[in-house]
N, C-alpha and C. Protein backbone atom coordinates (compact mmCIF):
# COMPACT_ATOMS: atom_id res chain seq x y z
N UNK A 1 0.85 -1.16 0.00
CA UNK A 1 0.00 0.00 0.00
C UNK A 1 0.90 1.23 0.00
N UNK A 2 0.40 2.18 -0.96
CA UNK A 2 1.48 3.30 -1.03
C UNK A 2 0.94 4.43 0.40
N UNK A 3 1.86 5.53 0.51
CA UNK A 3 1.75 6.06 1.62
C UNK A 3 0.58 6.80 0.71
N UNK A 4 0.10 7.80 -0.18
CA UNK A 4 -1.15 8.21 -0.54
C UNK A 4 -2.09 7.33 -0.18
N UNK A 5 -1.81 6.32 -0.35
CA UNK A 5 -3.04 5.47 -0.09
C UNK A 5 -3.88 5.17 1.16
N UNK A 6 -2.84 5.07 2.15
CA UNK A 6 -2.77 4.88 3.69
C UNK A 6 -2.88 6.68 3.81
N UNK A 7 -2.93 7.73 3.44
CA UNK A 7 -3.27 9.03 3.50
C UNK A 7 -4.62 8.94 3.67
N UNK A 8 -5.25 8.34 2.69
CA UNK A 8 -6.55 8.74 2.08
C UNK A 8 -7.81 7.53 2.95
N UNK A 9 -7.48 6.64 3.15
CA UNK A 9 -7.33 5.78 4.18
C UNK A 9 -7.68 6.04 5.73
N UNK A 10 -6.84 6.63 6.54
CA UNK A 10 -6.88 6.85 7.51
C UNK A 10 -6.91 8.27 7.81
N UNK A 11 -6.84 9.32 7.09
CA UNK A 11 -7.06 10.19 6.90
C UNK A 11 -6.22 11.19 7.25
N UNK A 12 -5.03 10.79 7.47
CA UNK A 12 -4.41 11.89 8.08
C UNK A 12 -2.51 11.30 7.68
N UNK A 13 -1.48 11.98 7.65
CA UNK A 13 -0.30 11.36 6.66
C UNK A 13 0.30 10.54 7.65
N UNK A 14 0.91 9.73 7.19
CA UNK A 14 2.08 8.68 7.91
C UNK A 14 2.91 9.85 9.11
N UNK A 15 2.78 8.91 10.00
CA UNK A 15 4.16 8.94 11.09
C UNK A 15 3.19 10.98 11.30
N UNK A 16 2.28 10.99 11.26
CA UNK A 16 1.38 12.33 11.80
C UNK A 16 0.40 11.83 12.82
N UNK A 17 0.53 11.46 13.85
CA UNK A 17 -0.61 11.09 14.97
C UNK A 17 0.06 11.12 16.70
N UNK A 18 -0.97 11.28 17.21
CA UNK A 18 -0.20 10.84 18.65
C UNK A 18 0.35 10.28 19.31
N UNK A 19 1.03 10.07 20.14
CA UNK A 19 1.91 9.28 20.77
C UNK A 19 1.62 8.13 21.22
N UNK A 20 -0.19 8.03 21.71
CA UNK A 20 -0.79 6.69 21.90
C UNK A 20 -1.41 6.14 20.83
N UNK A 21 -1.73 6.96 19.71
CA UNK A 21 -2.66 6.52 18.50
C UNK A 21 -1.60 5.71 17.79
N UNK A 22 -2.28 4.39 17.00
CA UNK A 22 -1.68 3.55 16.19
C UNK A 22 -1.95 2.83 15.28
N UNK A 23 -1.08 2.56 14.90
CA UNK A 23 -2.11 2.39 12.90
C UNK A 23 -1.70 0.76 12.67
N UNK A 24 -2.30 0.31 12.02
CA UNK A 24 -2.14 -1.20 11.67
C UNK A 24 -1.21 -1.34 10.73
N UNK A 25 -0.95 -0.13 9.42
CA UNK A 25 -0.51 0.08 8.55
C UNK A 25 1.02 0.70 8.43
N UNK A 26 0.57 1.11 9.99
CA UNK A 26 2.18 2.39 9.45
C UNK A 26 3.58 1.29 9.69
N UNK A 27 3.56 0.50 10.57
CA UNK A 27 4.39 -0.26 10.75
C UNK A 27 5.36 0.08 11.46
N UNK A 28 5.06 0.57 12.95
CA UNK A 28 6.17 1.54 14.01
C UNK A 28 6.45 -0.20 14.73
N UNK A 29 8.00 0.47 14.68
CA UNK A 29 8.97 -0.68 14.83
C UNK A 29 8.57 -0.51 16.89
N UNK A 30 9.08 -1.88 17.40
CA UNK A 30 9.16 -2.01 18.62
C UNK A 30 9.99 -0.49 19.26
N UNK A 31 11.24 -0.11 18.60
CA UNK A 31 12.08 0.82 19.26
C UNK A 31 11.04 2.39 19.27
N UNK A 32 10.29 2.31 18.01
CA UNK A 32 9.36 3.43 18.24
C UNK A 32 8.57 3.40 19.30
N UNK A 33 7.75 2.31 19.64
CA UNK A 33 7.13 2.40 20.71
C UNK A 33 7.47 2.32 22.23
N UNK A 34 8.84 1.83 22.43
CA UNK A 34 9.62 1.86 23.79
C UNK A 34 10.10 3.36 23.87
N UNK A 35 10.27 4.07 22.52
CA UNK A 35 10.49 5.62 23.22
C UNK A 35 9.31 6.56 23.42
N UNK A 36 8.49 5.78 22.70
CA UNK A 36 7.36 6.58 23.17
C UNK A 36 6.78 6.55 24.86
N UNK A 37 6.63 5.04 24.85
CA UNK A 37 6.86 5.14 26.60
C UNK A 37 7.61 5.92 27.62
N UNK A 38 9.00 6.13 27.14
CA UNK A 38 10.55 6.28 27.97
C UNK A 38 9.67 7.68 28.00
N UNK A 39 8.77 8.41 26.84
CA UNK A 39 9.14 9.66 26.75
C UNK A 39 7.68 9.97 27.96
N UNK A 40 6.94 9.01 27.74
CA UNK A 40 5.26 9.14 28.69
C UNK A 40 6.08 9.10 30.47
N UNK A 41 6.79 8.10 30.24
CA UNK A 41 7.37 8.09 31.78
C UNK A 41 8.52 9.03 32.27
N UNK A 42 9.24 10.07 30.96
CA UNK A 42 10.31 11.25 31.62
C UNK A 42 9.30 12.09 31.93
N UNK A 43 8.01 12.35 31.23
CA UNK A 43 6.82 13.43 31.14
C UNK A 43 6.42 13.30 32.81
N UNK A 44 5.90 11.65 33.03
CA UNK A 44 5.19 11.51 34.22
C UNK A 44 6.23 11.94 35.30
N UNK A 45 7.14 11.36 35.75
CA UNK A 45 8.77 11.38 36.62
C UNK A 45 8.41 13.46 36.54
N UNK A 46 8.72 13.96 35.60
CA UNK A 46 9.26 15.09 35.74
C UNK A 46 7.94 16.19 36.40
N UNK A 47 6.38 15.55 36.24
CA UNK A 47 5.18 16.31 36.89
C UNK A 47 5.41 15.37 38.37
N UNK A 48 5.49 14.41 38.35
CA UNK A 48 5.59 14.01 40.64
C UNK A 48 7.25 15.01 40.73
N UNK A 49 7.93 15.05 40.03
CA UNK A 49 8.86 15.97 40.75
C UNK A 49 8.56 17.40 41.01
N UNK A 50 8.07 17.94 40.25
CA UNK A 50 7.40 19.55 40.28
C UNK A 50 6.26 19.84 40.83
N UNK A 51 5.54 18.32 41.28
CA UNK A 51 4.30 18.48 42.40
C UNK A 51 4.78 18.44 43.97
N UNK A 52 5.93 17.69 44.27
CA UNK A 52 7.22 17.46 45.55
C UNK A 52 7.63 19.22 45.77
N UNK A 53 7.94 19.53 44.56
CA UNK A 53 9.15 20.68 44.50
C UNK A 53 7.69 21.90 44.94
N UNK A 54 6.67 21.80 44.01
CA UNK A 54 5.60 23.25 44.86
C UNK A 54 4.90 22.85 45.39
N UNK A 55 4.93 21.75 46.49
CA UNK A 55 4.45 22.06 47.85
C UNK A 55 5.41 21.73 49.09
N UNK A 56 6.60 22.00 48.50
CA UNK A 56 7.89 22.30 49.38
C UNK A 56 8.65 23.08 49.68
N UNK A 57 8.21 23.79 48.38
CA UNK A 57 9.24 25.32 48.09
C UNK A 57 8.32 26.31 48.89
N UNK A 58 8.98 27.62 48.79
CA UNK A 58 8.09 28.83 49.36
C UNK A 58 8.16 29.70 48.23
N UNK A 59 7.95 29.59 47.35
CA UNK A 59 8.41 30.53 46.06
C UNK A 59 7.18 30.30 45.70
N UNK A 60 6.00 29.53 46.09
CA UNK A 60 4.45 29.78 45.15
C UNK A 60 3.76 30.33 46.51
N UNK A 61 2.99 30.81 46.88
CA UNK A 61 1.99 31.91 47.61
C UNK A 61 0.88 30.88 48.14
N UNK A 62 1.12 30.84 49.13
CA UNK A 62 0.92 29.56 50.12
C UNK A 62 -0.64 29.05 49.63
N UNK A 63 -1.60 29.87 49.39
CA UNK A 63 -3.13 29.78 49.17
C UNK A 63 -2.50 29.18 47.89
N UNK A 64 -2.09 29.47 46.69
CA UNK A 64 -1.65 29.06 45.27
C UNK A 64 -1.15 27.84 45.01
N UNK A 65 -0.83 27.27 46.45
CA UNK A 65 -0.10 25.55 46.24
C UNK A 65 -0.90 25.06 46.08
N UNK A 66 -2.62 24.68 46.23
CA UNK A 66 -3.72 23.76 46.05
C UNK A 66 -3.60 23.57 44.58
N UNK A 67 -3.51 25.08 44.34
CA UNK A 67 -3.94 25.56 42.20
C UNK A 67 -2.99 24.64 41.40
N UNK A 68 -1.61 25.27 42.03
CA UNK A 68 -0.31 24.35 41.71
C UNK A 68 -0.31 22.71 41.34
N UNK A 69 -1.01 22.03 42.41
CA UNK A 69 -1.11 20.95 42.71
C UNK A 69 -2.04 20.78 41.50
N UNK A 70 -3.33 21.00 42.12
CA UNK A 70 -4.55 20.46 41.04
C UNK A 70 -3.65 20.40 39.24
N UNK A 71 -3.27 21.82 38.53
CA UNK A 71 -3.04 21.50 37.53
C UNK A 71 -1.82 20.95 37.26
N UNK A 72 -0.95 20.58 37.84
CA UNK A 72 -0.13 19.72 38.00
C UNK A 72 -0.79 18.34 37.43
N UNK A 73 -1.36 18.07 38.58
CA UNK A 73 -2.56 16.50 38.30
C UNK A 73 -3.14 16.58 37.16
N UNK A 74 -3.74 17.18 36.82
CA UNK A 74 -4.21 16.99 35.37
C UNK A 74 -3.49 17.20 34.26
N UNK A 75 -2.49 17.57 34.11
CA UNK A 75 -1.03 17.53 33.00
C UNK A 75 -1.12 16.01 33.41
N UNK A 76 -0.59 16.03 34.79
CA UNK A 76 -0.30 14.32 34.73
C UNK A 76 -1.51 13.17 34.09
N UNK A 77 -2.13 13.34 34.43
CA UNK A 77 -3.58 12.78 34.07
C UNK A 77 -3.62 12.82 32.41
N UNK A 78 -3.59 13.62 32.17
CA UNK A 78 -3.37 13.45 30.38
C UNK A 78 -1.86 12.73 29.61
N UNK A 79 -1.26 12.84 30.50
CA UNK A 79 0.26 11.99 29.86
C UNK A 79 -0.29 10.66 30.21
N UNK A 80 -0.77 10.91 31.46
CA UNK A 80 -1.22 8.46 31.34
C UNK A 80 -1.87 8.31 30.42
N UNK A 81 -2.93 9.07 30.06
CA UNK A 81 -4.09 8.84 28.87
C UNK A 81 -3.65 8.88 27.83
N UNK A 82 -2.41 9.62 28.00
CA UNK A 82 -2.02 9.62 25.93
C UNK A 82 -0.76 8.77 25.64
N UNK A 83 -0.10 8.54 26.84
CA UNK A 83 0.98 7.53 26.83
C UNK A 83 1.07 6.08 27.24
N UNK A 84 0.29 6.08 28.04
CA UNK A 84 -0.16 4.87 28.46
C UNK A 84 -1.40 4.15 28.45
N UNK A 85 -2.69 4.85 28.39
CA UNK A 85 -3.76 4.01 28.11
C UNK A 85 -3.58 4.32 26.59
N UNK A 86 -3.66 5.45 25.54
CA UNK A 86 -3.29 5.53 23.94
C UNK A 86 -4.98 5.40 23.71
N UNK A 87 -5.52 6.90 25.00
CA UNK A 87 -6.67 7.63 24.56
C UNK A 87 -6.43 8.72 24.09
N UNK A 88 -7.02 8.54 22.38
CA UNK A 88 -6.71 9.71 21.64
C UNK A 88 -8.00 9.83 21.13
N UNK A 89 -8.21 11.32 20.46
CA UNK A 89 -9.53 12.03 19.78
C UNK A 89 -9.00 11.05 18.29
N UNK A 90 -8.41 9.98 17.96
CA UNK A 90 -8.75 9.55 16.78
C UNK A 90 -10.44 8.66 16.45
N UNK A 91 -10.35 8.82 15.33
CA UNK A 91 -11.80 7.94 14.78
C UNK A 91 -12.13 6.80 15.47
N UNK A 92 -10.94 5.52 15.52
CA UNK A 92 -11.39 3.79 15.92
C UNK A 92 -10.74 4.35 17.32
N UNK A 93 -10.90 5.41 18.25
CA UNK A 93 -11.08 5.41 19.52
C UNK A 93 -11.74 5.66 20.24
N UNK A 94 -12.97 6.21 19.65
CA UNK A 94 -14.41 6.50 20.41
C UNK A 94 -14.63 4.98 21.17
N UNK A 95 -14.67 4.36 21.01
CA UNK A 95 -15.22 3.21 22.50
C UNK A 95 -13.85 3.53 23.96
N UNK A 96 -13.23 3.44 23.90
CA UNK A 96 -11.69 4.58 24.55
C UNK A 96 -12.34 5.05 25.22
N UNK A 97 -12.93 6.30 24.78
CA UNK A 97 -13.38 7.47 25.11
C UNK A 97 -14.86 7.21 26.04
N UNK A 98 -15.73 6.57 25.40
CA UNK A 98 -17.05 6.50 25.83
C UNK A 98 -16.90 5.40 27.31
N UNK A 99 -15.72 4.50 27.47
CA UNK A 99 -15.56 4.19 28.48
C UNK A 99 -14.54 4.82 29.48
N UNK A 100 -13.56 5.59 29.16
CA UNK A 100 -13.36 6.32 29.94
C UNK A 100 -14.21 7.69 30.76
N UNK A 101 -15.61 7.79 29.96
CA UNK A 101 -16.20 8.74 30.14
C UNK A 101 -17.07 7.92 30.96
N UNK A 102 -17.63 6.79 30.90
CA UNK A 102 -18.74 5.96 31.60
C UNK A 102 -18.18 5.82 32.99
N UNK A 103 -16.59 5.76 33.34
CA UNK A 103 -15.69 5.57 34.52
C UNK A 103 -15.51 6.57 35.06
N UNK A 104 -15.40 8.17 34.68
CA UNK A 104 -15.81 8.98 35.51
C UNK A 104 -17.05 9.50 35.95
N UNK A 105 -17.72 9.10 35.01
CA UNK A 105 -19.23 9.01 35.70
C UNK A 105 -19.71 8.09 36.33
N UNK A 106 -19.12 7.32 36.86
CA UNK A 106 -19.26 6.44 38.04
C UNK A 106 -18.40 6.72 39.38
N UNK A 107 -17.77 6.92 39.45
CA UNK A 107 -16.31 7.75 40.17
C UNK A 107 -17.16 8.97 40.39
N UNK A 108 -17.63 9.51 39.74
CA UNK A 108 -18.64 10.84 40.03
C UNK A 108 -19.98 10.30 40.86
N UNK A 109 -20.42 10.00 40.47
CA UNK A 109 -21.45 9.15 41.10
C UNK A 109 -20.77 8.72 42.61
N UNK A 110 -20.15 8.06 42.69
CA UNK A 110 -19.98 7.25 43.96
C UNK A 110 -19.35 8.26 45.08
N UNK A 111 -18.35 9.42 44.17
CA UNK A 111 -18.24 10.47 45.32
C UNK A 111 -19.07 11.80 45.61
N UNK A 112 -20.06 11.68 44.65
CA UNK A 112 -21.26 12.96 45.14
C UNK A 112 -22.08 12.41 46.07
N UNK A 113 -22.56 10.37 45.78
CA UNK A 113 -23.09 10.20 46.52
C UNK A 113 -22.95 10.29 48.53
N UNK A 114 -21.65 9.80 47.90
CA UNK A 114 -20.89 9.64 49.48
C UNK A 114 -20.69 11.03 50.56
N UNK A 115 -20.53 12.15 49.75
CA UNK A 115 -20.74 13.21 50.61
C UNK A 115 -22.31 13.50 50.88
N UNK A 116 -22.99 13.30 49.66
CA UNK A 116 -24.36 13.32 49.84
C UNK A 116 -25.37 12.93 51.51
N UNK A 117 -24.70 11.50 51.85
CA UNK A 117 -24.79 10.59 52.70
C UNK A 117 -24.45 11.08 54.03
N UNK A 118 -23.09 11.26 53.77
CA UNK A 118 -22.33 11.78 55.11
C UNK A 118 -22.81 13.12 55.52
N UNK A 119 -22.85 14.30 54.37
CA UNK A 119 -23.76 15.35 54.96
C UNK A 119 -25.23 15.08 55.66
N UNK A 120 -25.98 14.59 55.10
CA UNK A 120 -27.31 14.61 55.73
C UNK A 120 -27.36 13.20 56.99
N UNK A 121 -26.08 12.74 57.37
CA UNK A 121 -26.16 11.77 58.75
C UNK A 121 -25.59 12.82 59.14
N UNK A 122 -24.29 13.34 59.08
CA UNK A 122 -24.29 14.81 60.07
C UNK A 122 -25.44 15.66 60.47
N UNK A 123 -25.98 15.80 59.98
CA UNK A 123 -27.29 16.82 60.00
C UNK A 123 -28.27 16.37 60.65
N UNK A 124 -28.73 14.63 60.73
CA UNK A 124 -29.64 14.32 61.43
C UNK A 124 -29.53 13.45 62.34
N UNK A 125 -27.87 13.09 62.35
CA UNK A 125 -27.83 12.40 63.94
C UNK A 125 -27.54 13.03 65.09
N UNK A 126 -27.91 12.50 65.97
CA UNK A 126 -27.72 13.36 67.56
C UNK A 126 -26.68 13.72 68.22
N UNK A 127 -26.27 14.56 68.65
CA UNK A 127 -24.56 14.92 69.00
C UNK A 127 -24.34 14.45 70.55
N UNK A 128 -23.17 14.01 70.12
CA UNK A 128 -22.60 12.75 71.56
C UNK A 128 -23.01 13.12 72.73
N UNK A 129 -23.06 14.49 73.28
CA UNK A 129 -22.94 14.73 74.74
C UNK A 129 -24.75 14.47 75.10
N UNK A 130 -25.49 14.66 73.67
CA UNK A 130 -27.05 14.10 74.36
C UNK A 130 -26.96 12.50 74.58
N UNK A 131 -26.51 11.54 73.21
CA UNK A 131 -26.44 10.39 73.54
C UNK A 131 -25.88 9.44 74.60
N UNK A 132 -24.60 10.06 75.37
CA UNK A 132 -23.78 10.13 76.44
C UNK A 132 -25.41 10.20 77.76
N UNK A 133 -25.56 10.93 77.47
CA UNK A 133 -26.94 11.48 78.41
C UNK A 133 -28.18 10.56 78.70
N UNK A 134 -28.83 9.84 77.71
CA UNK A 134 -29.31 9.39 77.19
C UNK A 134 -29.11 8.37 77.69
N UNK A 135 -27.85 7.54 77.61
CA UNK A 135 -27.77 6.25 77.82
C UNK A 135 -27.77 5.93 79.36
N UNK A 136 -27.64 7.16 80.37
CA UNK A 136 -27.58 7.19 81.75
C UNK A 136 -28.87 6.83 82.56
């Protein structure tokens, strides 16, 4: 198959896609894909070091380390997804997607419920020093 062909094909040119996206066609040798890893895991290594480093340092504005943190995590969060699970916005990855999306909406679910829960037993159970009382 010529590379026009595999253009027209998959829609987009040879050796042009993401780091997790992969083609049946293009024919990326084993060494391509071990640096693609090396490069998902210098990415990951180098965000836990700069999440260590600003909430250790005093050089970010003490209220600003949460901010720090959070987008920290989600840089990180997208290097697993694109380096290691190889969830990409390509075409044959929508099922990818629709289950990674079904998993935070369960994960969502289970922690709205759970505060849900815990707020309203705070709210309607009896506070110790009556039950203490109570049991006398």
């Amino acid at each position: 198959m010529s590379e026009r062909d595999m253009e027209m094909e998959t829609g987009h040119e040879p050796g042009d896609s993401a780091p997790g996206e992969s083609d049946e066609h293009d024919g990326a040798s084993v060494a391509i894909q071990v640096r693609n890893y090396l490069v998902g895991l210098g990415l990951a290594t180098l965000l836990t070091a700069a999440s260590f480093w600003a909430a250790g340092t005093g050089l970010i504005y003490g209220p600003g380390i949460p901010v720090a943190l959070i987008a920290l995590a989600v840089a990180q969060m997208g290097i697993h997804l694109v380096f290691f699970l190889h969830i990409t916005t390509g075409p044959d990855n929508s099922n990818n997607v629709l289950a990674l999306a079904f998993g935070v909406l369960i994960v969502g679910l289970v922690l709205i419920g759970t505060i849900w829960i815990m707020n309203h037993l705070d709210h309607n159970l009896m506070p110790m020093g009556e039950m203490m009382r109570m049991q006398r």
